[in-house]
N, C-alpha and C. Protein backbone atom coordinates (compact mmCIF):
# COMPACT_ATOMS: atom_id res chain seq x y z
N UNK A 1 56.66 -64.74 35.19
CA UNK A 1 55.96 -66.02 35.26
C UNK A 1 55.57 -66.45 33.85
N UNK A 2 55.55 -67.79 33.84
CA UNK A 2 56.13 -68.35 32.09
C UNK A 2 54.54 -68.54 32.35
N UNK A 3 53.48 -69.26 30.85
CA UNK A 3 52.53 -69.53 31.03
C UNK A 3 52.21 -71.10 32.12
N UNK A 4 52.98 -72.09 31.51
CA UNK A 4 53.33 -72.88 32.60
C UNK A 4 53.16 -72.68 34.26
N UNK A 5 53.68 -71.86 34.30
CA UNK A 5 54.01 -71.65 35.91
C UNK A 5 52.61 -70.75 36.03
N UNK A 6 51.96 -70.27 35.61
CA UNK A 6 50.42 -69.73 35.65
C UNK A 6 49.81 -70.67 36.16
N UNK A 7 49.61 -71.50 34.92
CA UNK A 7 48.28 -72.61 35.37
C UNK A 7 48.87 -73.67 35.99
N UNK A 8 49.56 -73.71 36.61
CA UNK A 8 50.41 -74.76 37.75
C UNK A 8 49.72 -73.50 39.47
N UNK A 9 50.20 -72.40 38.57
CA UNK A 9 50.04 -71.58 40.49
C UNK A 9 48.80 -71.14 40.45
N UNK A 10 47.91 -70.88 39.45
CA UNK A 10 46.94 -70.96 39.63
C UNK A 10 45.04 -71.69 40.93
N UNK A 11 45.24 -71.03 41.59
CA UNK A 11 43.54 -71.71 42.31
C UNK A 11 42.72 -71.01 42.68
N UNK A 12 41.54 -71.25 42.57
CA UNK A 12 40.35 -70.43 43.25
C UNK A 12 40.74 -70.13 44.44
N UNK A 13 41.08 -68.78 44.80
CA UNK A 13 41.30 -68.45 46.13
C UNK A 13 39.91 -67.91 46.94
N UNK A 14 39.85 -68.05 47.83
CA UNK A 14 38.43 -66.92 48.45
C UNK A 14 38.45 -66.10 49.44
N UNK A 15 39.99 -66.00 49.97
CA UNK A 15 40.06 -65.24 50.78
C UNK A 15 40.96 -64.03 50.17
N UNK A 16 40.44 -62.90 50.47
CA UNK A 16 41.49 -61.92 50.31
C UNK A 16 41.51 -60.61 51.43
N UNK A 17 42.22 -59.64 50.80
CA UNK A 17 42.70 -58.73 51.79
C UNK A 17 41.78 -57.47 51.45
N UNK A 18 41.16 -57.04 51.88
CA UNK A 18 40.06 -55.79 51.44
C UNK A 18 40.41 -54.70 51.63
N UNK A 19 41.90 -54.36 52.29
CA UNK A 19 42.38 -52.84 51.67
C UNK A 19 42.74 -52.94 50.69
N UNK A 20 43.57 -54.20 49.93
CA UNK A 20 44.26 -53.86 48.83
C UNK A 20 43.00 -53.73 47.46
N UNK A 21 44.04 -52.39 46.94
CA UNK A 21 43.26 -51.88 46.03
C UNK A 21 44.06 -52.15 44.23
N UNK A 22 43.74 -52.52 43.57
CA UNK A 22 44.65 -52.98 42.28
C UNK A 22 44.43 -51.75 41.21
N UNK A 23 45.95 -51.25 41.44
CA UNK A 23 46.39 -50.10 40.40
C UNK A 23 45.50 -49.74 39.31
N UNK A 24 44.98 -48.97 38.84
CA UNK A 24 44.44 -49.05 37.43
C UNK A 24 44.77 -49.75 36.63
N UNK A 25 46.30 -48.83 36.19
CA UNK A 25 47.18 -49.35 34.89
C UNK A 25 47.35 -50.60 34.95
N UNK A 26 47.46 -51.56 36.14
CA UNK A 26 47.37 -53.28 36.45
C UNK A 26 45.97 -53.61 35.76
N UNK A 27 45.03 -52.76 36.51
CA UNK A 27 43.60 -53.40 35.73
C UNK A 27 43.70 -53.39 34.28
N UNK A 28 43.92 -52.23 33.87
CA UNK A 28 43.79 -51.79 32.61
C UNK A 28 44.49 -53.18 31.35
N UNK A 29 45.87 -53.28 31.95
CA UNK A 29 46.37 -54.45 31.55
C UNK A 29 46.15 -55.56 31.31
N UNK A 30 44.79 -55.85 32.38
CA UNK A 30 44.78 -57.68 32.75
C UNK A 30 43.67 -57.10 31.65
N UNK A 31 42.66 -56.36 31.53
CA UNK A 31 41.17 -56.38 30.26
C UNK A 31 41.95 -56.09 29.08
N UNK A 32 42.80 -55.75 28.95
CA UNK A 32 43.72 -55.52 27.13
C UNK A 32 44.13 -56.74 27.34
N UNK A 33 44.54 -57.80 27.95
CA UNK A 33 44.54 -59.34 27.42
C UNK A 33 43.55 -59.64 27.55
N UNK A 34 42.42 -59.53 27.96
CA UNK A 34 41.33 -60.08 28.20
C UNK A 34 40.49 -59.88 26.87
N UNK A 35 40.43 -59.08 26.14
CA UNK A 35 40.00 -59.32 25.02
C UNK A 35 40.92 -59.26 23.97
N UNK A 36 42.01 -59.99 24.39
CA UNK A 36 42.57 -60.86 23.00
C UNK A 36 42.12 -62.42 22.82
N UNK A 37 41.38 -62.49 23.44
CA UNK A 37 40.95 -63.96 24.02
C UNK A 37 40.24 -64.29 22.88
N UNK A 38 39.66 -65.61 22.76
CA UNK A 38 39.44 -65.85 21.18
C UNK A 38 37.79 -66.12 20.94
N UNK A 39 37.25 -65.52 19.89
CA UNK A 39 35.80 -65.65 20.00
C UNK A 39 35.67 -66.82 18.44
N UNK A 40 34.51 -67.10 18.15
CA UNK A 40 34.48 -67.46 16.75
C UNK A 40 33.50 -66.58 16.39
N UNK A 41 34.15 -66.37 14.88
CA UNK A 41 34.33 -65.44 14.17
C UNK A 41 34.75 -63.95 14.24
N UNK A 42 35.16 -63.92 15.71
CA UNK A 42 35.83 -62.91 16.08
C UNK A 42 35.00 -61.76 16.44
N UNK A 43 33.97 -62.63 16.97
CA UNK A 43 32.45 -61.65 17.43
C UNK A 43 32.78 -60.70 18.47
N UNK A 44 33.36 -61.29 19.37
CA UNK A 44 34.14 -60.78 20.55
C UNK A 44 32.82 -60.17 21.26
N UNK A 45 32.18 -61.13 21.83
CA UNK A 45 30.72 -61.49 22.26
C UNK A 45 30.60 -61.34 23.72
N UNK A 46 31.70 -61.30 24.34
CA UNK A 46 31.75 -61.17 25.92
C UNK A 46 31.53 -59.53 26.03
N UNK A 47 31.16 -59.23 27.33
CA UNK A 47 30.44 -58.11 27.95
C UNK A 47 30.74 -58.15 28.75
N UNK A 48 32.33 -57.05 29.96
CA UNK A 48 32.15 -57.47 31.30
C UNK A 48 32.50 -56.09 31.90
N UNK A 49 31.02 -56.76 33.09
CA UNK A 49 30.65 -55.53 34.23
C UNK A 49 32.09 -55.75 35.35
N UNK A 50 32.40 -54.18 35.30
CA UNK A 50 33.38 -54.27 36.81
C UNK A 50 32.67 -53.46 37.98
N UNK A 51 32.48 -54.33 38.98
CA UNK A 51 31.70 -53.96 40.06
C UNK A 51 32.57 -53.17 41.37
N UNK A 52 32.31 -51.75 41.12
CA UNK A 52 32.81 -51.18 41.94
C UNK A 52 32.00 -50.58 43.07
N UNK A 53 30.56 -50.65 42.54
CA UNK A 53 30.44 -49.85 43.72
C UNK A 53 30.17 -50.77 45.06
N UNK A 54 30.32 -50.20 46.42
CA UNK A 54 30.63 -50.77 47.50
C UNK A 54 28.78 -51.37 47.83
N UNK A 55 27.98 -50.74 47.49
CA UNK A 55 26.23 -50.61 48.35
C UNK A 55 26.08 -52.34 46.71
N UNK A 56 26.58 -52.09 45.52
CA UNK A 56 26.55 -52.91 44.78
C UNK A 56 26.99 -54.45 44.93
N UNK A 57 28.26 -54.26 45.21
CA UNK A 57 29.11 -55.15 45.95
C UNK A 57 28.41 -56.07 47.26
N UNK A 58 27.87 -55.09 47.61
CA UNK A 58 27.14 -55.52 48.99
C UNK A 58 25.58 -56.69 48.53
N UNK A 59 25.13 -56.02 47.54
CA UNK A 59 24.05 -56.84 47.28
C UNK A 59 23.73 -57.93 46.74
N UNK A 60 25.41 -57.82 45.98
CA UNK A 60 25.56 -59.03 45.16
C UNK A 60 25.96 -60.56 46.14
N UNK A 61 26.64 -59.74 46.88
CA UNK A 61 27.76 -60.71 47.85
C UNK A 61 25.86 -61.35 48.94
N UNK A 62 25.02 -60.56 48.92
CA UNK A 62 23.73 -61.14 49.53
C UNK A 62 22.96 -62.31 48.90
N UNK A 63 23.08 -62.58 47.71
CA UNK A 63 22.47 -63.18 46.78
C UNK A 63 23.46 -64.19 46.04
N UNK A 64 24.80 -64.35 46.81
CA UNK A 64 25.95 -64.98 46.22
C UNK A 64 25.96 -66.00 47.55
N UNK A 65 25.44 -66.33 48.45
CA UNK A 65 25.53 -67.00 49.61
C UNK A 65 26.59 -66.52 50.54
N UNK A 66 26.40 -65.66 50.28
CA UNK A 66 27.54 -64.31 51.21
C UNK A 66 28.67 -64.68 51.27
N UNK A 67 29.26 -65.10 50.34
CA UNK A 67 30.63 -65.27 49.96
C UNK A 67 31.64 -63.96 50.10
N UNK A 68 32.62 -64.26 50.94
CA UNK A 68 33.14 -63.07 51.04
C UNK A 68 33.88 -62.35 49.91
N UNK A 69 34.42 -63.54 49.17
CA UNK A 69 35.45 -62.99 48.32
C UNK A 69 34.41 -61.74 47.02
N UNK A 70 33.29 -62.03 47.29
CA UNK A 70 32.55 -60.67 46.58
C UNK A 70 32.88 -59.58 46.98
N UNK A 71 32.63 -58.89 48.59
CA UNK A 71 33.16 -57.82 48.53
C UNK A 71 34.56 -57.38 49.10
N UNK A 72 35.30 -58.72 49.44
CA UNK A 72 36.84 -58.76 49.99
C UNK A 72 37.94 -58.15 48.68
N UNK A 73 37.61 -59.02 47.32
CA UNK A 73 37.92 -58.84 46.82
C UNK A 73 38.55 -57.73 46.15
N UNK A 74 40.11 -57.25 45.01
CA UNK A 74 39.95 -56.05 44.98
C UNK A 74 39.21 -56.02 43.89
N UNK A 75 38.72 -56.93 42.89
CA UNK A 75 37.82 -56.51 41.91
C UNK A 75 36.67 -57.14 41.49
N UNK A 76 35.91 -57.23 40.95
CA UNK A 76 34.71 -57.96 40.93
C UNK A 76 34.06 -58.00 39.53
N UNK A 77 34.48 -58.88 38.67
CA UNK A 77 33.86 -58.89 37.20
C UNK A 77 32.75 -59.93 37.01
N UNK A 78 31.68 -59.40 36.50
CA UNK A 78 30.69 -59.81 35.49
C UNK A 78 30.91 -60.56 34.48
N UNK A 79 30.94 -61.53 34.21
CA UNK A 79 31.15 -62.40 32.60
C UNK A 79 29.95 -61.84 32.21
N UNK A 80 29.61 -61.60 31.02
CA UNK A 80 28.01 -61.26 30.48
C UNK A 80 28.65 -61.90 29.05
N UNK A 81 27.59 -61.69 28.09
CA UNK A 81 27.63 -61.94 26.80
C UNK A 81 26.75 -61.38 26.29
N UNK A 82 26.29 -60.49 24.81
CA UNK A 82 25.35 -59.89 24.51
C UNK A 82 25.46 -61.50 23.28
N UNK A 83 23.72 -61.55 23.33
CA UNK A 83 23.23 -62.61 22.23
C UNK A 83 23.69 -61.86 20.77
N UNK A 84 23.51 -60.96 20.77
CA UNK A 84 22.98 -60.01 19.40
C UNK A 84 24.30 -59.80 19.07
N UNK A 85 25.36 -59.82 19.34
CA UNK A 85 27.31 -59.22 18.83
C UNK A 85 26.71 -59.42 17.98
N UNK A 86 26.52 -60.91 17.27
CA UNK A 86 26.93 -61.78 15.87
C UNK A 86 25.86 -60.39 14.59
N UNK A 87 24.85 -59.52 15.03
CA UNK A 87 24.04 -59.06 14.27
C UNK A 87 24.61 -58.05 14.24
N UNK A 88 25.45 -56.99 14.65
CA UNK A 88 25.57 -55.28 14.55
C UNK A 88 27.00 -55.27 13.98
N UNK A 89 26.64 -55.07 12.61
CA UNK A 89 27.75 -54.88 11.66
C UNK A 89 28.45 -55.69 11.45
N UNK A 90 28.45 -56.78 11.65
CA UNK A 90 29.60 -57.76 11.88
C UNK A 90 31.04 -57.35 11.12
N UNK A 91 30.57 -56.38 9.92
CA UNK A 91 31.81 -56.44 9.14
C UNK A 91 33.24 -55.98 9.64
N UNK A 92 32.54 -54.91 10.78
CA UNK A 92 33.80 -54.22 11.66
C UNK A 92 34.23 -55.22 12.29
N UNK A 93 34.28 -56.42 12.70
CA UNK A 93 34.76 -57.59 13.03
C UNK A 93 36.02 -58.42 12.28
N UNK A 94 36.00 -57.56 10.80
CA UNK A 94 36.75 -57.76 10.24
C UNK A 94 37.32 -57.09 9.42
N UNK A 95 37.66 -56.06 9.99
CA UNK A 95 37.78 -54.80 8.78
C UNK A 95 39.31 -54.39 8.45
N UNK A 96 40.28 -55.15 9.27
CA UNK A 96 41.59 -55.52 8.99
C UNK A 96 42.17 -57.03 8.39
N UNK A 97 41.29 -57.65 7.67
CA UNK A 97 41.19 -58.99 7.03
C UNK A 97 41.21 -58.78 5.67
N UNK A 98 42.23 -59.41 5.20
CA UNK A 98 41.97 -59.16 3.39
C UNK A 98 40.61 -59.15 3.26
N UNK A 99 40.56 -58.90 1.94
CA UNK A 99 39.54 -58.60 1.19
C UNK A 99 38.84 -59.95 0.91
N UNK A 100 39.01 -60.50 0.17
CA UNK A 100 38.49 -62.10 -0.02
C UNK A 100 38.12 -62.90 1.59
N UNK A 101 38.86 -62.33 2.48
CA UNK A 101 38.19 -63.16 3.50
C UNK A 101 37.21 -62.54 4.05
N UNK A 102 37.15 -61.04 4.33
CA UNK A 102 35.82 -60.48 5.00
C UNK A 102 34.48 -60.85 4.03
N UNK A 103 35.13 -60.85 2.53
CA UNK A 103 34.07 -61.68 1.47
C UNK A 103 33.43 -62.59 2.13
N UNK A 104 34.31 -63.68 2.18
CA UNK A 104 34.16 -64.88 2.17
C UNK A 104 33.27 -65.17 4.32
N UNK A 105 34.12 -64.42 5.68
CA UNK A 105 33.02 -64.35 6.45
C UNK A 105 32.49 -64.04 7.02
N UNK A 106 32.06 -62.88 6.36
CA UNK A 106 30.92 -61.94 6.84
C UNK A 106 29.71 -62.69 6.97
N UNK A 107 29.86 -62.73 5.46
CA UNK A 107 28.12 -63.26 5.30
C UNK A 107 27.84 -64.73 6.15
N UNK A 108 28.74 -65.16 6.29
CA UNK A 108 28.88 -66.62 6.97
C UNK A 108 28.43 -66.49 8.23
N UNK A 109 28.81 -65.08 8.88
CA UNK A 109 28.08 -64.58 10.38
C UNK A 109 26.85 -65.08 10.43
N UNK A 110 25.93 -64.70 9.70
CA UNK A 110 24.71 -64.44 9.87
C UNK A 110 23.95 -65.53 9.26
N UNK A 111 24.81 -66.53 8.63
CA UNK A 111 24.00 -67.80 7.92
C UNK A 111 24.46 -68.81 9.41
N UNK A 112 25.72 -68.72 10.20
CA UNK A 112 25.64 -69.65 11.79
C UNK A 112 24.64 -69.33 12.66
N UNK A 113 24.43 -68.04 12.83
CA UNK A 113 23.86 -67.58 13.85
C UNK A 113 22.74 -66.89 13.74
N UNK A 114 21.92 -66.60 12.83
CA UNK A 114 20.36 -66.71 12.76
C UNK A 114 19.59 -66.76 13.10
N UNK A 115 18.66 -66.58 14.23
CA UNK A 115 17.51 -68.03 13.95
C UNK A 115 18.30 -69.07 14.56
N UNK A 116 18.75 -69.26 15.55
CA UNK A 116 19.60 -69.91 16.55
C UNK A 116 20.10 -69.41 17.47
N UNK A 117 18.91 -69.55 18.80
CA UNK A 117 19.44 -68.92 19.78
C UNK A 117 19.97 -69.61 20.84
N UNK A 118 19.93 -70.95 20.58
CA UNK A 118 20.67 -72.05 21.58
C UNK A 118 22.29 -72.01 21.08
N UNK A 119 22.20 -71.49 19.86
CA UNK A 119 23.81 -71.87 19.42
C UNK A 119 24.32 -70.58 19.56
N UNK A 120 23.40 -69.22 19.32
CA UNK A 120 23.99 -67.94 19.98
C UNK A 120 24.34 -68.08 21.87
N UNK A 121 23.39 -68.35 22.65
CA UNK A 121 23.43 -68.56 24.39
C UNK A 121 25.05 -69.47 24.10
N UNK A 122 24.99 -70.72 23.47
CA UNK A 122 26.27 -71.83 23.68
C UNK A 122 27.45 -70.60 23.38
N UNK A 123 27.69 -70.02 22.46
CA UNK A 123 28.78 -69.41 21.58
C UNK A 123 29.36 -68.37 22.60
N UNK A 124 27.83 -67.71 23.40
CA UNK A 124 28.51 -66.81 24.73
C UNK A 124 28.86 -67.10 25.77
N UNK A 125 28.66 -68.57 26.10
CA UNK A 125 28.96 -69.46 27.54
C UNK A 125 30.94 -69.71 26.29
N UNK A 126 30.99 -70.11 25.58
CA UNK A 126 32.32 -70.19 25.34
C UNK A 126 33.20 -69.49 25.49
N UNK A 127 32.61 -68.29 24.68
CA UNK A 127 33.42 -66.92 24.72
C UNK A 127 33.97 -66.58 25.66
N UNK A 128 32.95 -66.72 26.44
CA UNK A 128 33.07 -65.98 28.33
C UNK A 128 34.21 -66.91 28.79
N UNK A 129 34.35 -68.42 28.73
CA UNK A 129 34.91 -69.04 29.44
C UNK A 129 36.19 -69.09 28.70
N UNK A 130 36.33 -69.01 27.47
CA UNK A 130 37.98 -68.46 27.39
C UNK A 130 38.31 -67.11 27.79
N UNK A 131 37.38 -66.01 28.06
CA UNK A 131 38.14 -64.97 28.45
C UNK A 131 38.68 -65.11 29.99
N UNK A 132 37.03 -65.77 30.56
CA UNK A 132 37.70 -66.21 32.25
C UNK A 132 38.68 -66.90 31.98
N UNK A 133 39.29 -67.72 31.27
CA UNK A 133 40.89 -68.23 31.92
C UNK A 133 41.87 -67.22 31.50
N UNK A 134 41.48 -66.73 30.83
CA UNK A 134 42.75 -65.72 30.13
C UNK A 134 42.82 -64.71 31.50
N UNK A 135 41.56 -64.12 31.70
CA UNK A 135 41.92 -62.94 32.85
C UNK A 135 42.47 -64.10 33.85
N UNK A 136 41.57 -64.66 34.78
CA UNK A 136 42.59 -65.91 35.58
C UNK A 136 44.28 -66.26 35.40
N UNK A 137 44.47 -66.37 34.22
CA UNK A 137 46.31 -66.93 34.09
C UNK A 137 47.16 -65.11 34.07
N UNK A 138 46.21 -64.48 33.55
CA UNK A 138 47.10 -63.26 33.23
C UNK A 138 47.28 -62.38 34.76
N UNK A 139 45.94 -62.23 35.84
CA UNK A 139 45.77 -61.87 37.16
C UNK A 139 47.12 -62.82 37.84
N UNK A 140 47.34 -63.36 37.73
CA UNK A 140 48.21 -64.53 38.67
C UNK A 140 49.70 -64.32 37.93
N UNK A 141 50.14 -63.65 36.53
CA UNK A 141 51.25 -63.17 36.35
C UNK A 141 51.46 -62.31 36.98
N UNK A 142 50.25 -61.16 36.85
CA UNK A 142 50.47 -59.94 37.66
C UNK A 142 50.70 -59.67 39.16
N UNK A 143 50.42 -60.86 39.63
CA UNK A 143 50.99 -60.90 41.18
C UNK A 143 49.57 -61.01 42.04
N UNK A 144 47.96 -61.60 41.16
CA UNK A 144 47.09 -61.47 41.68
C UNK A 144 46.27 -62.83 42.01
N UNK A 145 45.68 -63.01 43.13
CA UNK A 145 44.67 -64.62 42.97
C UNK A 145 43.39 -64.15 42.35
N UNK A 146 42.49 -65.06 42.11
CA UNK A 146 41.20 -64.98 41.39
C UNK A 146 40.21 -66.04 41.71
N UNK A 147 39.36 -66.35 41.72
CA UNK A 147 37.86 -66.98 41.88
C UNK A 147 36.95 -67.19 40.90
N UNK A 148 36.79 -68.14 40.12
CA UNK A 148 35.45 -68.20 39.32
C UNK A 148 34.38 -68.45 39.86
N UNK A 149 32.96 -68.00 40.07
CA UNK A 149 32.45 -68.41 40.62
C UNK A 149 30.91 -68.56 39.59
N UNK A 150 30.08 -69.09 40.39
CA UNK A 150 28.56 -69.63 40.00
C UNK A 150 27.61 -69.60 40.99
N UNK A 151 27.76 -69.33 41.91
CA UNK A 151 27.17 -69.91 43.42
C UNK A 151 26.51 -68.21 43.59
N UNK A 152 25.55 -67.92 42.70
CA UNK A 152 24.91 -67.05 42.77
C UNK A 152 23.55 -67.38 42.39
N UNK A 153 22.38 -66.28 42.66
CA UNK A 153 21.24 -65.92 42.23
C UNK A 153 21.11 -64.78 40.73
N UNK A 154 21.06 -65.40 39.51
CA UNK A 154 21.51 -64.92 38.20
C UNK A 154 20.68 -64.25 37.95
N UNK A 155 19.30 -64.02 38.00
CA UNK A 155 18.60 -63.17 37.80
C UNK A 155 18.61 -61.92 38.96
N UNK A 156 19.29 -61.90 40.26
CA UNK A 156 19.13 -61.17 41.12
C UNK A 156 20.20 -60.03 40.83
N UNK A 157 21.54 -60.99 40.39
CA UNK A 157 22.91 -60.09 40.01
C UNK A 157 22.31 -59.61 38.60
N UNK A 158 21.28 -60.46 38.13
CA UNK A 158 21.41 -59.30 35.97
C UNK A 158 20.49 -58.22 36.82
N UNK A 159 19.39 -58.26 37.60
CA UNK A 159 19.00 -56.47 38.26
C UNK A 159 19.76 -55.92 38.96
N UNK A 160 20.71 -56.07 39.45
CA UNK A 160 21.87 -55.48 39.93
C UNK A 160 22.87 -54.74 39.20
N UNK A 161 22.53 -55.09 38.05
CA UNK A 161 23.92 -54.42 37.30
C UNK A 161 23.32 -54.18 35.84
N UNK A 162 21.70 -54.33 35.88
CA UNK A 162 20.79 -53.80 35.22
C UNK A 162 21.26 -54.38 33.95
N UNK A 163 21.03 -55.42 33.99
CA UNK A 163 21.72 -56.79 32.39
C UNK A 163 20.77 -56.27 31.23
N UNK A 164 21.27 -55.74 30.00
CA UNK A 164 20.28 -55.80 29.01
C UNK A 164 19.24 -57.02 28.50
N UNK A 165 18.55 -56.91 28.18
CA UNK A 165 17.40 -57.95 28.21
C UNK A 165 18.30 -58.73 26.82
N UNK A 166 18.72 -58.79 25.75
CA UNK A 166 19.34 -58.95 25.27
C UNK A 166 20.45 -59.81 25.27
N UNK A 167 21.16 -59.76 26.84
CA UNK A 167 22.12 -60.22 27.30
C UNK A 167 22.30 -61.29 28.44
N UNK A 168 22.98 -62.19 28.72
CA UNK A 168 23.49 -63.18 29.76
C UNK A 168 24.40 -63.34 30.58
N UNK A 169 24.09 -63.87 31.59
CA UNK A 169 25.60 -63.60 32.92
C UNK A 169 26.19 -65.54 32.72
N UNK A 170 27.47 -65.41 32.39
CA UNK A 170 28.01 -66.82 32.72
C UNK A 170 28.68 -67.23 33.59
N UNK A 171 29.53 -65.73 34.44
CA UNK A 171 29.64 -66.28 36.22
C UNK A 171 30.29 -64.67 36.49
N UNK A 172 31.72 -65.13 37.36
CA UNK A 172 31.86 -63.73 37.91
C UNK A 172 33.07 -64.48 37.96
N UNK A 173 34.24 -63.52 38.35
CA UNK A 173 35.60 -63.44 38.85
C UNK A 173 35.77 -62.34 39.85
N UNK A 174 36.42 -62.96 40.58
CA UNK A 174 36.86 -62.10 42.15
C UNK A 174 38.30 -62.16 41.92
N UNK A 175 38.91 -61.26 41.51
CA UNK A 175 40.13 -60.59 41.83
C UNK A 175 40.94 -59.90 42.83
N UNK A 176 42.19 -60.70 43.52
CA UNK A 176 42.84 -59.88 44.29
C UNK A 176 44.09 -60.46 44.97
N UNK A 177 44.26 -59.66 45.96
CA UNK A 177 45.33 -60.47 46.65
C UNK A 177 44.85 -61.25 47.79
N UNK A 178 45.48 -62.53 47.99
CA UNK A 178 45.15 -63.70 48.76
C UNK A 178 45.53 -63.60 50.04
N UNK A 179 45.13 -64.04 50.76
CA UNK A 179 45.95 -63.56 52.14
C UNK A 179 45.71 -64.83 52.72
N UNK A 180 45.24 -66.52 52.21
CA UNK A 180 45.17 -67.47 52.73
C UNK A 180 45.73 -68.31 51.40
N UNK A 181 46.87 -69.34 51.50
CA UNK A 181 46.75 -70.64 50.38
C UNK A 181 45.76 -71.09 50.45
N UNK A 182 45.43 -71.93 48.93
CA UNK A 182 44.21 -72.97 49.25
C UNK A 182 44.68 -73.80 50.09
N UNK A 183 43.63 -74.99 49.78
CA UNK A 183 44.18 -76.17 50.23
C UNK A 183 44.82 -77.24 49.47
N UNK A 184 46.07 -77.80 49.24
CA UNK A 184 46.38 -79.00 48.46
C UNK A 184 45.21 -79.57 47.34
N UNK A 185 45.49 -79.31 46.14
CA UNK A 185 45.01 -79.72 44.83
C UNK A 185 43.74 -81.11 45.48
N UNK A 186 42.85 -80.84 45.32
CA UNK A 186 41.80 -82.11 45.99
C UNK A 186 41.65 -83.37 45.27
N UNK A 187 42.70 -83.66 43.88
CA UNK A 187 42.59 -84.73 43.63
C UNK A 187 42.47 -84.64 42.02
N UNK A 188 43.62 -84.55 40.76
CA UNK A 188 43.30 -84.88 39.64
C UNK A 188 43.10 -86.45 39.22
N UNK A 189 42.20 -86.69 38.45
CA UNK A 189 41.88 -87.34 38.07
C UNK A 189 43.24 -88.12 36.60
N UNK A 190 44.13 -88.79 36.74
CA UNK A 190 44.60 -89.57 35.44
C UNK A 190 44.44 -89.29 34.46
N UNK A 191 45.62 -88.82 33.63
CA UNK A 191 45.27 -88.30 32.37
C UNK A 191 44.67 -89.29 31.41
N UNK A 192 45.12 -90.38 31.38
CA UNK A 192 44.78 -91.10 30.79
C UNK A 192 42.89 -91.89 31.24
N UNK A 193 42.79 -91.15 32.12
CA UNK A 193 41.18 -91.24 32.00
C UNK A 193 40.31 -90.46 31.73
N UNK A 194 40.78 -89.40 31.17
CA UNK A 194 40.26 -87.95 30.52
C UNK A 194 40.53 -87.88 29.25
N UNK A 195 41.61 -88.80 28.92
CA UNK A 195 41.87 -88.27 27.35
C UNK A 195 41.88 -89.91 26.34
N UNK A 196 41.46 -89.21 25.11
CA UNK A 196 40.93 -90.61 24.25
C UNK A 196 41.54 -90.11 23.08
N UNK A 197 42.04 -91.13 22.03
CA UNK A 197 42.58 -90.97 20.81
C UNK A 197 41.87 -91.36 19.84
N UNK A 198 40.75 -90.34 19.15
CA UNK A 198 39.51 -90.78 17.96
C UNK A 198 38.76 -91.11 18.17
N UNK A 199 38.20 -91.80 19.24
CA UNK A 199 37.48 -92.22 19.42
C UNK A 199 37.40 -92.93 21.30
N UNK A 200 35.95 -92.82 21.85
CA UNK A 200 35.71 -93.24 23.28
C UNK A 200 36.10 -95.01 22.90
C-alpha cells in the first residue's frame, strides 16, 4: 500500500474483533515509524502508554463513554507528551548533527522554550498529532484499522496510567482489526473552500 492509498483507506473504525491479537514484531514496527515522525527541534516530545492490561483497559473504556473500541481493540495507545523533553540535555537531540549546527541549536532549545509553557503544552499537542497520523497511515499499511479518539475523562485516564505530573494526554488510538466498514465519507468540504493563496 502506496502512501496515497493509506490516507484514501484510511477511517476511524470502532468496531473491532477482540480475539485478534497484533504480532509483536507488527507492533514493534508500527512505534519504529512512529517515532520517525517529526518534532521541532527534534525534541521528540511524545510519550506513548500501550495499554495492555485487561482490569486497565476496563477502566479506561468506563470513563471513555464506554466505547467499545477501548477494550475491543487489539491495542490501545496513550498520546502523552512530557512538557520538560525541550530541558534534559537537549544536546543528545543532536548528537549526530555537524558540529556548527548542534552549535548553532542547542542553545536555541532553551531560548524557544523557557519560561513558556503555553508554547511548550502547543509544541506537545503537535508532536502528538503528527505521530497519531503517522501510526494511523502506517497501522492501515500493515493490514490494521485505527481510531483517534477524545471522548474521554483526561484526568481519570492520566490516574490510570499514573501520568507524570510533568506530563499531558492529547488523545488515544485504538488499534486493530475491523470487523465492520464505516460508513460512506460524511461529507468533504471543497477544496477550494479550505485552501487560500497568501492571504484569506
Amino acid at each position: 500500500m502506496n502512501v496515497s492509498e493509506a490516507v484514501r483507506a484510511r477511517r476511524a473504525i470502532k468496531w473491532y474483533d477482540p480475539a485478534h491479537r497484533m504480532p509483536e514484531e507488527t507492533f514493534q514496527t508500527l512505534m519504529e515509524h512512529a517515532i520517525l515522525s517529526p518534532t521541532a527541534f527534534n525534541i521528540q516530545n511524545w510519550r506513548f502508554v500501550r495499554v495492555t492490561d485487561t482490569k486497565q483497559r476496563q477502566a479506561i473504556r468506563a470513563v471513555a463513554w464506554d466505547q467499545a473500541q477501548v477494550t475491543e481493540a487489539s491495542e490501545l495507545l496513550v498520546m502523552c507528551f512530557d512538557n520538560t523533553a525541550w530541558s534534559h540535555t537537549p544536546e543528545r537531540y543532536w548528537v549526530h548533527a555537524p558540529q556548527e549546527v548542534q552549535d548553532m541549536l542547542v542553545p536555541a532549545i532553551n531560548d524557544y522554550y523557557g519560561g513558556k509553557p503555553q508554547v511548550v503544552r502547543d509544541e506537545g499537542m503537535r508532536s502528538c498529532g503528527l505521530a497519531g497520523q503517522t501510526i494511523m497511515l502506517m497501522a492501515q499499511e500493515l493490514g490494521y484499522e485505527s481510531c483517534p479518539m477524545d471522548g474521554f475523562d483526561y484526568a481519570a485516564v492520566a490516574r490510570i496510567i499514573d501520568l507524570p505530573e510533568d506530563h499531558d494526554i492529547a488523545f488515544m488510538i485504538a488499534i486493530g482489526k475491523g470487523i465492520r466498514e464505516s460508513w460512506p465519507r460524511p461529507g468533504q468540504l471543497p477544496l477550494d473552500e479550505v485552501l487560500f493563496e497568501n492571504s484569506f
